[in-house]
Protein backbone atom coordinates (compact mmCIF):
# COMPACT_ATOMS: atom_id res chain seq x y z
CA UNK A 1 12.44 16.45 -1.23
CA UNK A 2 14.28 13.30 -2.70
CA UNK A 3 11.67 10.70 -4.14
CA UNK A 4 11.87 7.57 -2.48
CA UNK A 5 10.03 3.89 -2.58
CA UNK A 6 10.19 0.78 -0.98
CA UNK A 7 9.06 -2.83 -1.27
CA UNK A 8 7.00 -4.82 1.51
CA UNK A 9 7.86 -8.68 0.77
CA UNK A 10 4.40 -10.96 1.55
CA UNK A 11 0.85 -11.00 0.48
CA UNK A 12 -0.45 -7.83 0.47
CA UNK A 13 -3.19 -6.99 3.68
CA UNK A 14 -6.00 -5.16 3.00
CA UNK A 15 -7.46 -2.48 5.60
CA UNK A 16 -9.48 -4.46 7.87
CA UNK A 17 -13.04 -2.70 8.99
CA UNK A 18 -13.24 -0.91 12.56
CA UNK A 19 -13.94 -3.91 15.24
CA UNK A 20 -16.68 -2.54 17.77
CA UNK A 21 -16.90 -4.08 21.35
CA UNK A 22 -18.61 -3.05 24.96
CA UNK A 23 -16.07 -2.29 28.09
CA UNK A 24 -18.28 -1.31 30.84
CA UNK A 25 -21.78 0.04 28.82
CA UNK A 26 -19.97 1.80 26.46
CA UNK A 27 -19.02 1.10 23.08
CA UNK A 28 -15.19 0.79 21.76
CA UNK A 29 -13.62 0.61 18.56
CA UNK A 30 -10.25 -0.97 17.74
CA UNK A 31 -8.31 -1.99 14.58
CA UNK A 32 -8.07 -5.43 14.13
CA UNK A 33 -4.23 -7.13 14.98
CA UNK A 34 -3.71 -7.98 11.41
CA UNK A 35 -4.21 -4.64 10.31
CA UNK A 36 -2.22 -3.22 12.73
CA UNK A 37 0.58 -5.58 12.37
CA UNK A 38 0.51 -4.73 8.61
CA UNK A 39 0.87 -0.87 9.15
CA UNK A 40 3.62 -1.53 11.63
CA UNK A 41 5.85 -3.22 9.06
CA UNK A 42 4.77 -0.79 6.48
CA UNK A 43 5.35 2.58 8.87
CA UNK A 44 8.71 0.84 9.75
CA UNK A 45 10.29 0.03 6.38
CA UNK A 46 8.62 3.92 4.81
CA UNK A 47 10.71 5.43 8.03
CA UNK A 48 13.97 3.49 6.82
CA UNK A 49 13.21 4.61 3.02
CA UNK A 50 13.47 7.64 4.06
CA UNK A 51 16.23 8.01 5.88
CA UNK A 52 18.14 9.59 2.66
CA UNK A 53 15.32 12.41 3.66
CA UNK A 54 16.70 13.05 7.14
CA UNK A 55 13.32 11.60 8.08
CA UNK A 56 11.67 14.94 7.63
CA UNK A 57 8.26 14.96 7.61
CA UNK A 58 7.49 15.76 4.06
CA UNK A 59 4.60 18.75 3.27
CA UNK A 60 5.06 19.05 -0.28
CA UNK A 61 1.85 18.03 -2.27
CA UNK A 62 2.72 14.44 -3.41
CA UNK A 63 2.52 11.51 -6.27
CA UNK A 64 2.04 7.94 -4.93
CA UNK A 65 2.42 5.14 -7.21
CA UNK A 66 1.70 1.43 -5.25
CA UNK A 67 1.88 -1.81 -7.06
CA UNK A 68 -0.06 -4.95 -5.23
CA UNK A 69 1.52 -8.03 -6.75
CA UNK A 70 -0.50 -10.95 -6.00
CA UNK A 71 0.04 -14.71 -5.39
CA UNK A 72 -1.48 -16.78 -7.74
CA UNK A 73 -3.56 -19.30 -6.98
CA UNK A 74 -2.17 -22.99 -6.81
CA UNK A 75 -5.19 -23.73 -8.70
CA UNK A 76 -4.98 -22.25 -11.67
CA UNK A 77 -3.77 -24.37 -15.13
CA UNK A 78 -0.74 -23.63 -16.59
CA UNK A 79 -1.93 -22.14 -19.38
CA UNK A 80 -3.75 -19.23 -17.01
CA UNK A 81 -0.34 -19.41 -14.92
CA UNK A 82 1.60 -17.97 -18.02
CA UNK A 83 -1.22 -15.86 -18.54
CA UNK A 84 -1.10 -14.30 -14.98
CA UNK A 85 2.87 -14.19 -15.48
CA UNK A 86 2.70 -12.07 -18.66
CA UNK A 87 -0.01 -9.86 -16.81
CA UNK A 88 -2.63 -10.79 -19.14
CA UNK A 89 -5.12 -11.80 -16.35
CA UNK A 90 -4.93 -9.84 -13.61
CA UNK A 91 -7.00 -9.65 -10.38
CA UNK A 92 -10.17 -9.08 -10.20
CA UNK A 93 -11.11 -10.95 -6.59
CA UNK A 94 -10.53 -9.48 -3.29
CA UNK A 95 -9.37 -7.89 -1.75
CA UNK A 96 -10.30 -4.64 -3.13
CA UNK A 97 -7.06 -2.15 -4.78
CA UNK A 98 -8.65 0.51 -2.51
CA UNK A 99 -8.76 -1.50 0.88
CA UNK A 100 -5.57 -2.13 0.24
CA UNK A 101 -4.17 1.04 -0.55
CA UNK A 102 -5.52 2.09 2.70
CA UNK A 103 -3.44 0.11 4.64
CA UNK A 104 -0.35 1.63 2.89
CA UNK A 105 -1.89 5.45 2.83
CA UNK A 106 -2.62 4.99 6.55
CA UNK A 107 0.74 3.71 8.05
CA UNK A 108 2.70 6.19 6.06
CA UNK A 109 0.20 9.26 7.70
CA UNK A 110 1.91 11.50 10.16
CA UNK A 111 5.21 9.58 9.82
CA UNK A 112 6.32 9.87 5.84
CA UNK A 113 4.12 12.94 5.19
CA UNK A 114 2.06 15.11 7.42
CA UNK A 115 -1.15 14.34 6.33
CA UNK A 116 -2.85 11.69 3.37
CA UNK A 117 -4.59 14.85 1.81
CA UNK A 118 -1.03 16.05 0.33
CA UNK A 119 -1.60 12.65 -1.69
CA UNK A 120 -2.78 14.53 -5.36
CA UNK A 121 -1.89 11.46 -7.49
CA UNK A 122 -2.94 8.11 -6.46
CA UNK A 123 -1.85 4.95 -8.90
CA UNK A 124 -2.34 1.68 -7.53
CA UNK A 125 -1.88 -1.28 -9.78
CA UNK A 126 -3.10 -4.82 -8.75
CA UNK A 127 -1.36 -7.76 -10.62
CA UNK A 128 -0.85 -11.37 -10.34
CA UNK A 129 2.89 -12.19 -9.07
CA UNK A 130 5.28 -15.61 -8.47
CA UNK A 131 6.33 -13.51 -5.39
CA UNK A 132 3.74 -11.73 -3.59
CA UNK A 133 4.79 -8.26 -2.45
CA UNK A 134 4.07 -4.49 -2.51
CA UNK A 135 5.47 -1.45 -4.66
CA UNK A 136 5.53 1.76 -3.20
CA UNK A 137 7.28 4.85 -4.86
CA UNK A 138 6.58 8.46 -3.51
CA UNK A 139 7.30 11.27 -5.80
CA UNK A 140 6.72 15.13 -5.03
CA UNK A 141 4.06 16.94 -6.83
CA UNK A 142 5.41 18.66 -10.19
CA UNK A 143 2.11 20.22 -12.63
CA UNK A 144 4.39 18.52 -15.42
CA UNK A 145 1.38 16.51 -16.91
CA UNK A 146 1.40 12.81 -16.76
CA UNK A 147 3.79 10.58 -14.48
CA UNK A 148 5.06 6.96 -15.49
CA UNK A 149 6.39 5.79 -11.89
């Protein structure tokens, strides 16, 4: 397997919960549009990474490194501005690292690799960014200790 990445430009979109609703008496769940939108783009730009792969769907155990680089907010001074720029506040607000990884993890399922329990090492790295966008890197599996992606 070649290692691959990508980068998704825009705000990073967290993994909206299950939406529930009643058709008839009984109960249906659906994914809300800006979820699915989100793991559209994502699915469609990991499928074009990959293309270096022959788009084989890869079975290997894997390494995924993601990087969430938020926008920071307009209201912050510009002393806290620098200190967002130099990484030394990062953050801490919603949405979640993990809701977000999930929307990544989950559009890359059954298309990049067969299934998200492959995934042995998960990194994800949330950090305060002039230009909001998302880091993803895919590495296969090697027991070679630690990995700096």
């Amino acid at each position: 397997m070649n290692d691959f990445g990508f980068v998704i430009d825009g705000v990073p979109t967290a993994k909206g919960r299950p939406r529930f609703t009643s058709v008839g008496g009984f109960a249906r769940t659906y994914t809300p549009a800006k979820t699915k939108n989100a793991e559209g783009m994502i699915e469609w730009l990991a499928i074009n990474a990959m293309k270096k792969n022959q788009n084989i769907l890869i079975t290997e155990p894997l390494v995924v490194f993601i990087e969430f680089r938020m926008p920071i907010p307009k209201s912050f001074s510009k002393a806290k501005l620098l200190s967002c720029q130099c990484g030394e506040t990062v953050p801490t607000v919603k949405p979640d690292a993990d809701n977000l990884a999930k929307t990544v993890l989950d559009a890359m399922n059954k298309t990049v690799y067969k299934d998200d329990s492959q995934i042995v090492d998960l990194i994800i790295r949330k950090r305060y960014a002039d230009k909001p966008c998302t880091i993803v890197s895919i590495k296969e599996f090697k027991n070679q200790g630690n990995y700096y992606l």
